[in-house]
N, C-alpha and C. Protein backbone atom coordinates (compact mmCIF):
# COMPACT_ATOMS: atom_id res chain seq x y z
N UNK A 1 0.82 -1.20 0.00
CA UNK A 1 0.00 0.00 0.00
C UNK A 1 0.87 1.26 0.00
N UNK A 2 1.98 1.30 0.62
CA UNK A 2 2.72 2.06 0.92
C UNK A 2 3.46 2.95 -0.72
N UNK A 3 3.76 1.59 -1.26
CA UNK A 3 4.28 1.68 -2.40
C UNK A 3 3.49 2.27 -3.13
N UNK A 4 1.99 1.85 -3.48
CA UNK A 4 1.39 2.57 -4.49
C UNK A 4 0.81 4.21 -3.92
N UNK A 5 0.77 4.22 -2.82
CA UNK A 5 0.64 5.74 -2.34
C UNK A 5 2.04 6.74 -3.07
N UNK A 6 3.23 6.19 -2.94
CA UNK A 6 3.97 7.22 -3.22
C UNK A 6 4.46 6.78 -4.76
N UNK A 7 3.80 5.93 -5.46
CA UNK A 7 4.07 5.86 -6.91
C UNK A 7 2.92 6.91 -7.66
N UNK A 8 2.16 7.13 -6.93
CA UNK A 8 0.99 7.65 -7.29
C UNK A 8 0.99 9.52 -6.83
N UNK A 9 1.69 9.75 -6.03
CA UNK A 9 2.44 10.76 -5.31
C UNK A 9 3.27 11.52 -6.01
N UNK A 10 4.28 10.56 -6.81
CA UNK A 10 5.40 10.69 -7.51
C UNK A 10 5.77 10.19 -8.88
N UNK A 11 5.52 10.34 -9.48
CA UNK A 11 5.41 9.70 -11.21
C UNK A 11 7.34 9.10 -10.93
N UNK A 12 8.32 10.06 -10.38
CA UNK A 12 9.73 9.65 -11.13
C UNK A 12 9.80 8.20 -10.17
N UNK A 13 8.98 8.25 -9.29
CA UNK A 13 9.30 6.73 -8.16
C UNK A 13 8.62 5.43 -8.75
N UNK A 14 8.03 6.14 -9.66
CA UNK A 14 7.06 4.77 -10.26
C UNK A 14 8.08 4.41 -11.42
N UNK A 15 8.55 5.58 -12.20
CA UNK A 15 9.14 4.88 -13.29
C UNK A 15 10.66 4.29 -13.33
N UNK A 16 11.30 4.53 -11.96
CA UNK A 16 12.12 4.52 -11.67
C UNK A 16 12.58 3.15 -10.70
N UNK A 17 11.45 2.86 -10.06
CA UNK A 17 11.09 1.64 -8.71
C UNK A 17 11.72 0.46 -9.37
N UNK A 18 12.11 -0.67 -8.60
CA UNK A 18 11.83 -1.91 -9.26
C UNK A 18 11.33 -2.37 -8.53
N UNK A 19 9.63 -1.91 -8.19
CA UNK A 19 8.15 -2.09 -8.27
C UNK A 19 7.47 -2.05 -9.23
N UNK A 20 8.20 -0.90 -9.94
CA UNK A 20 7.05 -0.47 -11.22
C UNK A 20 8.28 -0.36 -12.40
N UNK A 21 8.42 0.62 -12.76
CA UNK A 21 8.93 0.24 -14.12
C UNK A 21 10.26 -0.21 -14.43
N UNK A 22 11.26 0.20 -13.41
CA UNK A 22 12.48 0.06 -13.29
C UNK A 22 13.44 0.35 -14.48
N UNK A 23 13.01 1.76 -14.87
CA UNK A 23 14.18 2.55 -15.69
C UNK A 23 14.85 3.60 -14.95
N UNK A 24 15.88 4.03 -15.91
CA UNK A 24 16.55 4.91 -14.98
C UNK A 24 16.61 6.29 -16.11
N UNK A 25 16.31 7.00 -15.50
CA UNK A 25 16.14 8.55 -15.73
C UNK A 25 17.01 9.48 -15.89
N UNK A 26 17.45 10.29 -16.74
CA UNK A 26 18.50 11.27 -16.90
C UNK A 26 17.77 12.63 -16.20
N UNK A 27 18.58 13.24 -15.79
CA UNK A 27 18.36 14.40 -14.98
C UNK A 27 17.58 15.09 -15.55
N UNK A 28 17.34 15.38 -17.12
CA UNK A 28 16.28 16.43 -17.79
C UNK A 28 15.40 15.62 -18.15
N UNK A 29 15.20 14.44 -18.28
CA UNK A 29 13.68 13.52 -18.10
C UNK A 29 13.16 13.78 -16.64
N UNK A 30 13.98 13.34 -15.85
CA UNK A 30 13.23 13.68 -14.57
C UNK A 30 12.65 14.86 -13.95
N UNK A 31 13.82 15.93 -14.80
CA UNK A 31 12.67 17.46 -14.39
C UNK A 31 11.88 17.65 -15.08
N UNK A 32 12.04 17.38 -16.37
CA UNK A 32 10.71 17.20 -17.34
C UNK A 32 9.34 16.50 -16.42
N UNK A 33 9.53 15.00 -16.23
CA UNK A 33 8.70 14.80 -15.18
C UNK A 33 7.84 15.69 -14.18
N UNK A 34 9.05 15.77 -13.58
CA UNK A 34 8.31 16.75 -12.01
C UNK A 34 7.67 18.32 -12.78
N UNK A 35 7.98 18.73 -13.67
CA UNK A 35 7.50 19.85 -14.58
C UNK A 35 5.69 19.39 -14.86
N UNK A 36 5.89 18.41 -15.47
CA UNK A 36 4.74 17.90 -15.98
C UNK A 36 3.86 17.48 -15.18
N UNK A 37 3.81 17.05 -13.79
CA UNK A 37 3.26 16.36 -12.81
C UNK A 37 3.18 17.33 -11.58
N UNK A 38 3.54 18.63 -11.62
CA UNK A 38 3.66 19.35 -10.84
C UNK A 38 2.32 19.72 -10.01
N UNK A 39 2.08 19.27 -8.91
CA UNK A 39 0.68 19.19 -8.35
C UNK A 39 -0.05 20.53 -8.23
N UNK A 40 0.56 21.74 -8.95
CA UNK A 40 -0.41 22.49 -9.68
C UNK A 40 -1.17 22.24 -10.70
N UNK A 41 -0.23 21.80 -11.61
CA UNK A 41 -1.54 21.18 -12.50
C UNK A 41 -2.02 19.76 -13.17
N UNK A 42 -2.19 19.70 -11.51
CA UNK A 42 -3.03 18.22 -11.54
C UNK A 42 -4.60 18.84 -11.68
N UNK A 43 -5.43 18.17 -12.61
CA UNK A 43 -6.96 18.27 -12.95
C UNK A 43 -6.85 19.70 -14.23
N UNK A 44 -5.66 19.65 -14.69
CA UNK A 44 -6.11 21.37 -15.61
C UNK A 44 -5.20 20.29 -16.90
N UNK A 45 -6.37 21.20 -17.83
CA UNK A 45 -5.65 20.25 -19.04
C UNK A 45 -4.22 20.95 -19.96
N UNK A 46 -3.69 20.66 -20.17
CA UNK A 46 -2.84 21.10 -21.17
C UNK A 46 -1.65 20.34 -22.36
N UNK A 47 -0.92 20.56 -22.61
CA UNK A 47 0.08 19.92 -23.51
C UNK A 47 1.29 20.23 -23.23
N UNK A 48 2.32 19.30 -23.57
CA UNK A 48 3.79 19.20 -23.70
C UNK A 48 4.06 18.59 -24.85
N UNK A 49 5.06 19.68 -25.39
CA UNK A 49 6.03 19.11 -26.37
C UNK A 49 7.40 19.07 -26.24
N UNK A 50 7.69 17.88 -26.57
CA UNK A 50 9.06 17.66 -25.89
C UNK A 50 9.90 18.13 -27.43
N UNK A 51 10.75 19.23 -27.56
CA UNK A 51 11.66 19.00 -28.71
C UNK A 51 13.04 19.25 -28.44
N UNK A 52 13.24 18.09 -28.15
CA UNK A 52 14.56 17.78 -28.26
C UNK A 52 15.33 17.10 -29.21
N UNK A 53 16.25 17.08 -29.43
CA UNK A 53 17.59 16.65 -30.13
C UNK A 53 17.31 14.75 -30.85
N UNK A 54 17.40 14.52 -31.93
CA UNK A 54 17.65 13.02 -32.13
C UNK A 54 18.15 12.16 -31.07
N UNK A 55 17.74 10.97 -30.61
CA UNK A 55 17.76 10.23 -29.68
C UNK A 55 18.03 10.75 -28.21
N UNK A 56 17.20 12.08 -27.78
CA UNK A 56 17.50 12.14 -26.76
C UNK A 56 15.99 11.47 -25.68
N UNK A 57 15.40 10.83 -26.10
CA UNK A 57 14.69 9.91 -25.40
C UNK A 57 13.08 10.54 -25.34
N UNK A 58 12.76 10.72 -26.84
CA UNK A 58 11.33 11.60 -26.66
C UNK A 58 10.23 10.15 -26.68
N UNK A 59 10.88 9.18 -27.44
CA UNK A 59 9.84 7.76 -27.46
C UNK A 59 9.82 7.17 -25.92
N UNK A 60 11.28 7.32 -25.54
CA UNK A 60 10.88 6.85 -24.26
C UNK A 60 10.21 7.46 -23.27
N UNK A 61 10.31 9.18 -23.13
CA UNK A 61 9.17 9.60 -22.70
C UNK A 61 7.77 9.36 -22.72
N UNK A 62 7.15 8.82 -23.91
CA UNK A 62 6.39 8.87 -24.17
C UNK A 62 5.76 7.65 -23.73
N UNK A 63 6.40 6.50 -23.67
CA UNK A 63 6.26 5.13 -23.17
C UNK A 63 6.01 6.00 -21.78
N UNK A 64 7.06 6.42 -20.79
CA UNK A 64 7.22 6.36 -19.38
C UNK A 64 5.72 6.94 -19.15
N UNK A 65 5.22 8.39 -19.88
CA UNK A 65 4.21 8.63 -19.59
C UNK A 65 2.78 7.59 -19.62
N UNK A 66 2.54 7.32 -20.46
CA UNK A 66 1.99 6.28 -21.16
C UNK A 66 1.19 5.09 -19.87
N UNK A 67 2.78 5.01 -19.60
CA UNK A 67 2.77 3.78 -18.51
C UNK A 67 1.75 4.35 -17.58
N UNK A 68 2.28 5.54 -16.66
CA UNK A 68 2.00 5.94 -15.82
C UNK A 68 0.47 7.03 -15.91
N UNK A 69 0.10 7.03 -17.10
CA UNK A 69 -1.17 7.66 -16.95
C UNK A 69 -2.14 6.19 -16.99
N UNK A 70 -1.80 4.93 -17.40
CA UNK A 70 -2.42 4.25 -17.63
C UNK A 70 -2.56 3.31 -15.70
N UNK A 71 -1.49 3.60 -15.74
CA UNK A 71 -1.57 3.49 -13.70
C UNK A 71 -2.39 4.26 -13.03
N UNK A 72 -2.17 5.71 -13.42
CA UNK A 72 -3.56 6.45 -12.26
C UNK A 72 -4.44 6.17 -12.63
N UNK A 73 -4.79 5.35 -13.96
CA UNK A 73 -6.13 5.70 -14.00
C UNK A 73 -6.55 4.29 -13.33
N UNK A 74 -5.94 3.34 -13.63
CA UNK A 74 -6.39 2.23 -12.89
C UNK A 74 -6.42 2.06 -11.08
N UNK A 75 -5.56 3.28 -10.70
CA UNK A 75 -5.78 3.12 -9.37
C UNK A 75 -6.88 3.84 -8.88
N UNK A 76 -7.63 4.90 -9.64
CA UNK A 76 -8.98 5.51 -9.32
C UNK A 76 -10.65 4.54 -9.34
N UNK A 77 -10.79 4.36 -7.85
CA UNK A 77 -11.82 3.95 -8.17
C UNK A 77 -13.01 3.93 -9.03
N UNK A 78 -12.97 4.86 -9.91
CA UNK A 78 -14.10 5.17 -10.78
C UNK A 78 -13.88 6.41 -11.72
N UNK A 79 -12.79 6.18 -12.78
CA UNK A 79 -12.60 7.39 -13.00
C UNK A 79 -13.48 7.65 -14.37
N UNK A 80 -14.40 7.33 -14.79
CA UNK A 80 -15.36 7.68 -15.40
C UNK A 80 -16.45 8.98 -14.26
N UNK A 81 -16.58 8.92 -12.70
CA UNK A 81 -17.40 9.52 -12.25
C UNK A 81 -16.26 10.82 -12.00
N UNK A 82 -14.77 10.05 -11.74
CA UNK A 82 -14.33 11.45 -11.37
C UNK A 82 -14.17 12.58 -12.34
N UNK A 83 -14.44 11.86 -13.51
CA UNK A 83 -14.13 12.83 -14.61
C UNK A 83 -15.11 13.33 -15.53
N UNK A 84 -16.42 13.12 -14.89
CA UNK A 84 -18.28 13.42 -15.55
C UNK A 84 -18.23 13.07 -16.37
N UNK A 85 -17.91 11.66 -16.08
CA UNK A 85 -18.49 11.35 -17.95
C UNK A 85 -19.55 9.99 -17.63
N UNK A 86 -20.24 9.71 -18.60
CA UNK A 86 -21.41 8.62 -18.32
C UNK A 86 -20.53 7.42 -17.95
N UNK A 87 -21.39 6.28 -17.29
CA UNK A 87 -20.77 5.33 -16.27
C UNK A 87 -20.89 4.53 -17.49
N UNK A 88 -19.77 3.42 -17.47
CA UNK A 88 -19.12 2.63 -18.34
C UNK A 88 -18.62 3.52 -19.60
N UNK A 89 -18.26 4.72 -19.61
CA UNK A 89 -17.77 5.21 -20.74
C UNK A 89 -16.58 4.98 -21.12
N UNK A 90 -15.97 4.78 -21.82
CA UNK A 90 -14.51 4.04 -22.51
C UNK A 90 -13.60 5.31 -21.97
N UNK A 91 -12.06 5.40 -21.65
CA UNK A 91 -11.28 5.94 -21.80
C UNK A 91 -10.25 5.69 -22.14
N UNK A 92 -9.63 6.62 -23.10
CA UNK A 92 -8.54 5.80 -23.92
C UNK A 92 -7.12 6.56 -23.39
N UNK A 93 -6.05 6.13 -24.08
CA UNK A 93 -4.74 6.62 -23.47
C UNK A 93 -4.26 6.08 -25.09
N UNK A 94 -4.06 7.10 -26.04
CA UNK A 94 -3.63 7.10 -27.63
C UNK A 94 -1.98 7.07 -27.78
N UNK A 95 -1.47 6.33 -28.60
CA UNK A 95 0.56 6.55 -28.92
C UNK A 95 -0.65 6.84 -30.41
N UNK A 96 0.04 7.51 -31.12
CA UNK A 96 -0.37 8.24 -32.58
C UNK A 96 0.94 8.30 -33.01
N UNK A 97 0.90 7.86 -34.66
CA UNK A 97 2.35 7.79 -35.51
C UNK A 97 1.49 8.02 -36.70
N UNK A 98 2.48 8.24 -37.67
CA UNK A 98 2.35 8.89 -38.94
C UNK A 98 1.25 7.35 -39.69
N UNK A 99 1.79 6.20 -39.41
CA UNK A 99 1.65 5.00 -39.85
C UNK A 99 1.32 3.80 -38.84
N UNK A 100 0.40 2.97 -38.78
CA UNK A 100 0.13 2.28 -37.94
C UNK A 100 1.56 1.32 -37.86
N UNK A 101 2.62 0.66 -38.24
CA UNK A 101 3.38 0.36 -38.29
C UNK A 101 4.68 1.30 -37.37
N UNK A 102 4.64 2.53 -38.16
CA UNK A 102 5.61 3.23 -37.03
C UNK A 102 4.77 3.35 -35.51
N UNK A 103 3.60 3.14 -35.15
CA UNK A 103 3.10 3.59 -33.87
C UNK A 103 3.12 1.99 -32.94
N UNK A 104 2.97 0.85 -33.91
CA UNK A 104 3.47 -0.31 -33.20
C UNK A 104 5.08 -0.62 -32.30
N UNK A 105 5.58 0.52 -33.48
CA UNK A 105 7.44 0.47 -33.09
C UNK A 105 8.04 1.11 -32.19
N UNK A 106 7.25 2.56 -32.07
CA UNK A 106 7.71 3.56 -31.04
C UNK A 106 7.38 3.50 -29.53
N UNK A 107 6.35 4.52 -29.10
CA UNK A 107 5.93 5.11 -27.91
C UNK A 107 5.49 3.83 -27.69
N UNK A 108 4.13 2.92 -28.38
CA UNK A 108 3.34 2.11 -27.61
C UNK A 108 3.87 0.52 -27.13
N UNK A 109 5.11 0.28 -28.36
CA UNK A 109 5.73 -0.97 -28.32
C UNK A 109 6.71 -0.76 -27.14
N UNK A 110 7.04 0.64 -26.45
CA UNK A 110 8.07 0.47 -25.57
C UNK A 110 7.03 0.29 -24.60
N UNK A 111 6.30 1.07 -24.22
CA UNK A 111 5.10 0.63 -23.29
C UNK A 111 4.32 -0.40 -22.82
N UNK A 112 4.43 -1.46 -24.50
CA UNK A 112 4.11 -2.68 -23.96
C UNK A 112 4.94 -3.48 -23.74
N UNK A 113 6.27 -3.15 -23.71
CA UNK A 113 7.30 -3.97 -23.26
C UNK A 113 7.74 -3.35 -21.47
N UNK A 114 7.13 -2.03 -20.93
CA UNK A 114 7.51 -1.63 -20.39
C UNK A 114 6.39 -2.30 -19.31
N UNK A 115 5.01 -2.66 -19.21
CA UNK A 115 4.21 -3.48 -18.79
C UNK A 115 4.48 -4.88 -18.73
N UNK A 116 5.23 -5.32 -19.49
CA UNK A 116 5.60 -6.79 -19.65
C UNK A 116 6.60 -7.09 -18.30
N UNK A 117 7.47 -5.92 -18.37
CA UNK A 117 8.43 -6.15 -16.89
C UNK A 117 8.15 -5.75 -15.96
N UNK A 118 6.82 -4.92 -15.74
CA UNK A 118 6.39 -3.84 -14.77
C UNK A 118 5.56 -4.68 -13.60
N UNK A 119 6.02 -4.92 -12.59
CA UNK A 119 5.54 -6.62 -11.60
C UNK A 119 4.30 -5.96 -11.34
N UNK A 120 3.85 -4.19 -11.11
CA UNK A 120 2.50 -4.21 -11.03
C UNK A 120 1.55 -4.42 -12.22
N UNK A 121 2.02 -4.36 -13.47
CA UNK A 121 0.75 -4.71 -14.23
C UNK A 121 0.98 -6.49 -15.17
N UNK A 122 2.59 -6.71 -14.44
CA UNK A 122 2.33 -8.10 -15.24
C UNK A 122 1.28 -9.06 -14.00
N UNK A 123 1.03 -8.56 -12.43
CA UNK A 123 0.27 -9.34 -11.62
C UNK A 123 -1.04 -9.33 -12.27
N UNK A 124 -1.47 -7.82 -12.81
CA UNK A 124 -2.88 -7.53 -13.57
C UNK A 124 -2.94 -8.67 -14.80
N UNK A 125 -2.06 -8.37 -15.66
CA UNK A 125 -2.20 -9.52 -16.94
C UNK A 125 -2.00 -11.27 -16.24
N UNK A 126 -1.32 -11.36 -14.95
CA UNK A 126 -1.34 -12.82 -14.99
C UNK A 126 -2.47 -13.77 -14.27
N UNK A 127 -3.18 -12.01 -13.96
CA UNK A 127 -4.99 -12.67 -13.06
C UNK A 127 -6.21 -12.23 -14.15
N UNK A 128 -5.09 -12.06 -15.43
CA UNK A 128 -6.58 -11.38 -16.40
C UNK A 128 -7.33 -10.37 -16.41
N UNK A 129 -6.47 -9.54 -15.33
CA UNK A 129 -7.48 -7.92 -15.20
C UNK A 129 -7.30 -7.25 -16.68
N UNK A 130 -6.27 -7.22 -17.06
CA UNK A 130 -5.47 -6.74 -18.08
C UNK A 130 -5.22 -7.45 -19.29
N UNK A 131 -6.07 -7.23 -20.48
CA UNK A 131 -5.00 -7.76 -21.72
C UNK A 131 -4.16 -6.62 -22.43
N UNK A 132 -3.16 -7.86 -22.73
CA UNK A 132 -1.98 -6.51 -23.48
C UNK A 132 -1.97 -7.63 -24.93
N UNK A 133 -2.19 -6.84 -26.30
CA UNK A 133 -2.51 -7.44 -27.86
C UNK A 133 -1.51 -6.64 -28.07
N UNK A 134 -1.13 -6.95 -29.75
CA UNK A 134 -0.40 -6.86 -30.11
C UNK A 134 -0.86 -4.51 -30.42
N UNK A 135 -1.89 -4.08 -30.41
CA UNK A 135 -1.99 -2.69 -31.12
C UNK A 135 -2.98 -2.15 -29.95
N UNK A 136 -3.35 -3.30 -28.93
CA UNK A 136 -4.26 -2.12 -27.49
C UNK A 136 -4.14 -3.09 -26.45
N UNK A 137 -4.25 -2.40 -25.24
CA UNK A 137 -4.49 -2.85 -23.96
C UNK A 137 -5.40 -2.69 -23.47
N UNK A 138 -6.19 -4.00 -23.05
CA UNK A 138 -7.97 -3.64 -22.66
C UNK A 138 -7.36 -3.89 -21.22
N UNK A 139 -8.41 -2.92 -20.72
CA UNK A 139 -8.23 -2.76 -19.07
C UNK A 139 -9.32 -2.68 -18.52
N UNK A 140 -9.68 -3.14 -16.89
CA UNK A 140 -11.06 -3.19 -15.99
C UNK A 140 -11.12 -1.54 -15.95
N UNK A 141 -12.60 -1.32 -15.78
CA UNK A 141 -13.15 0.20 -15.58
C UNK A 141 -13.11 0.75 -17.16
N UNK A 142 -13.07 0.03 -18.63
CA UNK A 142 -13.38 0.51 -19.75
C UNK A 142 -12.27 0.96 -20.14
N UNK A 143 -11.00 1.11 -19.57
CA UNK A 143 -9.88 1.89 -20.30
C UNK A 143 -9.00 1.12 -21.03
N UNK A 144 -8.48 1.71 -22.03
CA UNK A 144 -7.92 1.05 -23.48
C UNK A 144 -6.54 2.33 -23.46
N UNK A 145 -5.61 1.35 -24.10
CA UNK A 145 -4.43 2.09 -24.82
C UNK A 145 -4.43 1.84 -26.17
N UNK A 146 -4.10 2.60 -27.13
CA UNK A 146 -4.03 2.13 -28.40
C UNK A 146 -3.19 2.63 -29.04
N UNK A 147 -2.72 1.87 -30.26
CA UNK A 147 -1.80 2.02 -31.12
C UNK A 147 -2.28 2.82 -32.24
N UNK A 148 -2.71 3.96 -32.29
CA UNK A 148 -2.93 4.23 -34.07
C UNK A 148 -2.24 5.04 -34.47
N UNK A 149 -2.88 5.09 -36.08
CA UNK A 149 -2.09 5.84 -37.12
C UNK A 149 -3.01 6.91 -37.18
N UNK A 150 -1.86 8.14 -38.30
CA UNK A 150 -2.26 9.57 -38.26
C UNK A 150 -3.72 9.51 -38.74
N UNK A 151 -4.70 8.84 -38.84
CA UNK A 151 -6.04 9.22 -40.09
C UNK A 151 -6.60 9.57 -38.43
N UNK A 152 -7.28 10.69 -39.16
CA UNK A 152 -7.51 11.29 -37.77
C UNK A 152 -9.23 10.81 -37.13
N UNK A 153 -9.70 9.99 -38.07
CA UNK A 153 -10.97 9.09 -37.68
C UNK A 153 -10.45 8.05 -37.25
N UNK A 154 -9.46 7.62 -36.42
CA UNK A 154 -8.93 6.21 -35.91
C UNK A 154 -8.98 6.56 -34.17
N UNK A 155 -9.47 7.64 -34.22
CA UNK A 155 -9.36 7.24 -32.08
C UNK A 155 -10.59 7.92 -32.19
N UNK A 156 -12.07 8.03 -33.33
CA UNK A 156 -13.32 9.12 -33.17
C UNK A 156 -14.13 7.74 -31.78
N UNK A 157 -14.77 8.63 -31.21
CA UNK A 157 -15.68 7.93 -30.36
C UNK A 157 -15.18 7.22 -28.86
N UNK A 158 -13.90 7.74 -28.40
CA UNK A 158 -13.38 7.82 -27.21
C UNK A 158 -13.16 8.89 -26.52
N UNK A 159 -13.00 8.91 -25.60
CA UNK A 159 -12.81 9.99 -24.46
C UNK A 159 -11.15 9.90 -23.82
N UNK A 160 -10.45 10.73 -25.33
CA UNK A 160 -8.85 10.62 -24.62
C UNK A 160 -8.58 11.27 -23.67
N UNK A 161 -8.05 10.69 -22.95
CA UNK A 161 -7.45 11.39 -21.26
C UNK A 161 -5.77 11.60 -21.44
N UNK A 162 -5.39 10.64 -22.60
CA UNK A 162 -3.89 10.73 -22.86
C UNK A 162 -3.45 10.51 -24.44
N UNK A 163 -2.90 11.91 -25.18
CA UNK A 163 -2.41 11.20 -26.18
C UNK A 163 -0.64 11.88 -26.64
N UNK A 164 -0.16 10.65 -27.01
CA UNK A 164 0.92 10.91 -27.23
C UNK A 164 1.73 10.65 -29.15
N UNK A 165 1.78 11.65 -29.33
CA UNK A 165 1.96 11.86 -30.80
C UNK A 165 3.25 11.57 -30.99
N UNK A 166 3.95 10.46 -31.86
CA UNK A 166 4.96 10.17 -32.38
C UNK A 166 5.40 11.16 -33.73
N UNK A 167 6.43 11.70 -33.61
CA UNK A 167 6.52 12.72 -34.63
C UNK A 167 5.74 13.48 -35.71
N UNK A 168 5.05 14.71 -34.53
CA UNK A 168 4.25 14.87 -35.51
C UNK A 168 4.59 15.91 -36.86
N UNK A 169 5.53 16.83 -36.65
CA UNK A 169 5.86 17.04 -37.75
C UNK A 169 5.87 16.23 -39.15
N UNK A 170 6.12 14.93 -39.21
CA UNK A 170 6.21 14.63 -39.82
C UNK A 170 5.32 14.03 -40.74
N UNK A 171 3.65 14.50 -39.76
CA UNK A 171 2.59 14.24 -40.61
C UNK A 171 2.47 15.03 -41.91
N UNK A 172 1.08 14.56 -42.62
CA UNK A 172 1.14 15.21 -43.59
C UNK A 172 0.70 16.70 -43.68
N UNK A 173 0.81 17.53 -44.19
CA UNK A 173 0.60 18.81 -44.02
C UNK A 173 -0.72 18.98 -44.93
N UNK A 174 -1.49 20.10 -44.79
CA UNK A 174 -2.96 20.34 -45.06
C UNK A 174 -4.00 19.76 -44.05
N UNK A 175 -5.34 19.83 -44.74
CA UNK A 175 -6.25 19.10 -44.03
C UNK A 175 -6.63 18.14 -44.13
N UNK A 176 -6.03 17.22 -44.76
CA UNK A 176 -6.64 16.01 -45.25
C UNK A 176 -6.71 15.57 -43.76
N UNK A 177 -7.49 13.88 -43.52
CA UNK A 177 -7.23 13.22 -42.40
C UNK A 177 -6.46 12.84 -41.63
N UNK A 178 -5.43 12.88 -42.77
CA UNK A 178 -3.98 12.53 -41.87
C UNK A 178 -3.12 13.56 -41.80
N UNK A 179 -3.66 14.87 -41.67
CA UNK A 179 -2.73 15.94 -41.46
C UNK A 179 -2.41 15.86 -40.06
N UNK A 180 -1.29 16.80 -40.14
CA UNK A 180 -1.03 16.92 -38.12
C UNK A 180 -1.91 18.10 -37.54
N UNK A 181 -2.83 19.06 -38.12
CA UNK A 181 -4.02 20.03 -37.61
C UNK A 181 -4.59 19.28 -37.32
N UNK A 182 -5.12 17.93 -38.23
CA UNK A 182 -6.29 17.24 -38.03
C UNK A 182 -6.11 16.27 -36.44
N UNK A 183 -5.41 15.69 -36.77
CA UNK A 183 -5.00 14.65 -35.92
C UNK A 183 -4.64 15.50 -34.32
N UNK A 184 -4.38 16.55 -34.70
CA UNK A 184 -4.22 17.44 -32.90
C UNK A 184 -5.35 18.11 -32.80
């Protein structure tokens, strides 16, 4: 109990634990972290873009987050009521890539490898609370992670609480469906 109070407290203890995810963090991921999680704005919506440098760890950010929004939400008793939305309503937690192929490879494939070692959600997958497929993770209380691509009718009819865009520059430009206006 102890443990999930201050994983839940602390996003860098969760991703960091070998309770929970057991990576290790470079000093500007971790203030990035505490930036992002800053218990001012917990309940206010907003965005981060991380732009940094070639391989300085924006996929793995995106996994770490990923992980860990997909943790609070499972530790809220009911977070369909805490968040007014109708009871059994789906909530999703999106990795988005240009290509359903690049979004299998990046943010969501580290995530589901990052669950695979993570002893709190491989106990969930080994009592069946949890499935983890090869492109979503169905979870108790209606919540889903998913893998899609840029067409921006591929996440219509959920209630995202989390999405994390794999390079979006590199969508297509205009309005078509798979532009990056559309898709944000």
């Amino acid at each position: 109990m102890r443990l999930h109070l201050q994983a839940s407290m602390d996003p860098c203890f969760f991703m960091e634990s070998e309770w929970f995810n057991r990576s290790k963090l470079y000093p500007r991921q971790r203030e990035a972290i505490r930036k992002i999680y800053d218990i001012k704005s917990i309940g206010k919506l907003y965005e981060i873009i991380l732009a940094w440098g070639r391989r300085a760890g924006k996929t793995f950010m995106g996994s770490q987050l990923l992980s860990y929004g997909l943790y609070q939400l499972l530790q809220m008793s009911n977070p369909q009521k805490r968040f007014q939305l109708a009871p059994n309503s789906s909530i999703e937690l999106d990795a988005v890539a240009k290509s359903g192929k690049q979004s299998k490879r990046t943010a969501f494939s580290q995530m589901r490898a990052r669950i695979r070692t993570n002893p709190y959600f491989v106990h969930l997958e080994e009592t069946g609370q949890i499935r983890v497929l090869t492109e979503e993770i169905r979870c108790p209380k209606e919540i889903y992670v998913y893998s899609l691509n840029s067409n921006s009718g591929s996440s219509v009819g959920g209630t995202c609480w989390m999405v994390i865009f794999e390079e979006l520059v590199k969508f297509d430009e205009g309005e078509s469906s798979k532009s990056a206006s559309e898709n944000y």
